[in-house]
Protein backbone atom coordinates (compact mmCIF):
# COMPACT_ATOMS: atom_id res chain seq x y z
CA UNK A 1 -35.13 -36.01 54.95
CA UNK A 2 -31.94 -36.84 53.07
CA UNK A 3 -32.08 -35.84 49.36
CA UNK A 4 -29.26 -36.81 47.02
CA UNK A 5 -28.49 -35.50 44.03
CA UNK A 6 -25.90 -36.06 41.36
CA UNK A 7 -23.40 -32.79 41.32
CA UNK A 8 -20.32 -32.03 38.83
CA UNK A 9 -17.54 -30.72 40.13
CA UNK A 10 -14.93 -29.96 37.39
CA UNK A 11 -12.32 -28.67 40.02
CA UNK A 12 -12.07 -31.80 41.45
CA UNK A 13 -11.80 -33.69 38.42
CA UNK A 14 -15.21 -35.78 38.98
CA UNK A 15 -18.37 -36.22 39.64
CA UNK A 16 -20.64 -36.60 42.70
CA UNK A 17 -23.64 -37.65 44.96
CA UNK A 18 -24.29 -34.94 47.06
CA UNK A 19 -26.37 -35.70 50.57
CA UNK A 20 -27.58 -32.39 51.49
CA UNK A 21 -23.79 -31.19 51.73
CA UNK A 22 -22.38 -34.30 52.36
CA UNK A 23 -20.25 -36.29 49.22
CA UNK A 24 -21.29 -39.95 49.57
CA UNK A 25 -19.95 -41.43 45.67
CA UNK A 26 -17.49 -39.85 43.12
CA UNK A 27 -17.19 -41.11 39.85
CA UNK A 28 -13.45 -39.80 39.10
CA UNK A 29 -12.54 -38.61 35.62
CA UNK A 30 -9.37 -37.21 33.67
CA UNK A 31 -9.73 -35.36 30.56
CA UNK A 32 -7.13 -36.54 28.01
CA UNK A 33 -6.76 -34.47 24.61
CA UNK A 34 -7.37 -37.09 21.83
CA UNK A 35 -7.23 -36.56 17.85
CA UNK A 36 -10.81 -35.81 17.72
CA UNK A 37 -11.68 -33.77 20.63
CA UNK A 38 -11.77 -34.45 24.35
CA UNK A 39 -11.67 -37.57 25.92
CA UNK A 40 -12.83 -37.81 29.28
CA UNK A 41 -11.61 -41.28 31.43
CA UNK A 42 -14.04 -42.79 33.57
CA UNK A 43 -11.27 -44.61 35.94
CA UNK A 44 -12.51 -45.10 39.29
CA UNK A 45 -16.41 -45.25 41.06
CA UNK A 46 -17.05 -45.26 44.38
CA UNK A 47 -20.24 -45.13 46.78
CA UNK A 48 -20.18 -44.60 50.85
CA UNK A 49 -20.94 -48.49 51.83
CA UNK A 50 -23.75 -47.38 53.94
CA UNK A 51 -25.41 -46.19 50.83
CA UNK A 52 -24.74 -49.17 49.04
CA UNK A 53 -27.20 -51.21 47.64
CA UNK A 54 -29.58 -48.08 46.73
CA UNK A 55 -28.49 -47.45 42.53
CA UNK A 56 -27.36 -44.59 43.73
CA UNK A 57 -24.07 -45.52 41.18
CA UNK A 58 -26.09 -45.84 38.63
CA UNK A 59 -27.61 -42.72 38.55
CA UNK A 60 -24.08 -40.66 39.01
CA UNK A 61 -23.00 -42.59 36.39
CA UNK A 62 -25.98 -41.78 33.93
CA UNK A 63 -25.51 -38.23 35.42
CA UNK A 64 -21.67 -38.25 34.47
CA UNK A 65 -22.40 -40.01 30.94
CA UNK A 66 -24.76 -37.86 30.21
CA UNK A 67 -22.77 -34.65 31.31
CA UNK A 68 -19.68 -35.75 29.40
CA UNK A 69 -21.68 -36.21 26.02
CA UNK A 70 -23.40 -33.22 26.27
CA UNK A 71 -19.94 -31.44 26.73
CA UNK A 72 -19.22 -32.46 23.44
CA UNK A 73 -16.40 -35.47 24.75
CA UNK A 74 -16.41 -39.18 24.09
CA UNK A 75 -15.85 -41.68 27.13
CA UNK A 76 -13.18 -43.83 27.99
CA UNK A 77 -14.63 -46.45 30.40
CA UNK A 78 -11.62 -47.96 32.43
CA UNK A 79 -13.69 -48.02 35.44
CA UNK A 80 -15.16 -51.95 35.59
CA UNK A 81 -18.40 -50.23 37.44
CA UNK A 82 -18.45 -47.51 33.97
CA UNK A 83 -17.82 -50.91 31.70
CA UNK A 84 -20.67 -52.78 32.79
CA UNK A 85 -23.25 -49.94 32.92
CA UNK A 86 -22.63 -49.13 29.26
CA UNK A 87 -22.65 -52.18 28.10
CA UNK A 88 -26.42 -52.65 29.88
CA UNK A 89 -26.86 -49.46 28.51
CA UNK A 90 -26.10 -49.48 24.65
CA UNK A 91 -27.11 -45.91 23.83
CA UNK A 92 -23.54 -44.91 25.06
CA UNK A 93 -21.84 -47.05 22.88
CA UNK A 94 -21.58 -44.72 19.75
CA UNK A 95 -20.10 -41.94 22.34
CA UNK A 96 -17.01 -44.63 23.74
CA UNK A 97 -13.15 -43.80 22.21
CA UNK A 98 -11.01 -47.01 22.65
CA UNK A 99 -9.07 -47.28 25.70
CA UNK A 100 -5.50 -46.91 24.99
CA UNK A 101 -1.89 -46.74 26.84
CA UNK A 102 -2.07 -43.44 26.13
CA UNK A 103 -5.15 -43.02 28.39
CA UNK A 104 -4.18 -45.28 31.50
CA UNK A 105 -0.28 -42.94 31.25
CA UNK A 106 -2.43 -39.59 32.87
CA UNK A 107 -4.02 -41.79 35.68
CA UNK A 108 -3.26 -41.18 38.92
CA UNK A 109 -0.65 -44.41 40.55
CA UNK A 110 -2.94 -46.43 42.51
């Protein structure tokens, strides 16, 4: 029986749903020094399609979110996927830093 779990994986620069060994999502991050501390930028989300459809996003991104905050960062949410769970999920708000060009400058080029 498959079991999958959210996993962190700070080498890689993102977060993870593991499937028994297998990486099926990544929530991909860089970590940008701002004024007040570390900013970590939520800009890309991604599930395996055949595991679409399960909230299996959702509960990478709560994992990541919740990871980040207790790291002591604030989140940047370029990711549209990061966006809209925050804003169905207002007790991330206080934790968000404004995005700025600063921010989308360390992102990889698409």
């Amino acid at each position: 029986m498959s079991e999958i779990t959210p996993a962190y994986l700070p080498d890689r620069n993102r977060y993870a749903l593991d499937d028994n060994g297998k990486l099926i999502g990544a929530a991909h991050y860089r970590d940008f020094q701002g004024v007040d501390g570390v900013e970590r930028i939520f800009f890309h989300t991604v599930v395996d399609e055949q595991y679409g459809g399960q909230g299996l996003a959702s509960v990478m991104v709560k994992f990541a979110l919740d990871n980040t905050i207790s790291g002591g960062a604030k989140i940047v949410a370029v990711c549209p996927y990061v966006k809209a769970y925050i804003a169905k999920h207002p007790e991330f708000q206080e934790h968000l830093a404004a995005t700025m060009d600063e921010h989308l400058k360390v992102l990889p080029s698409a």
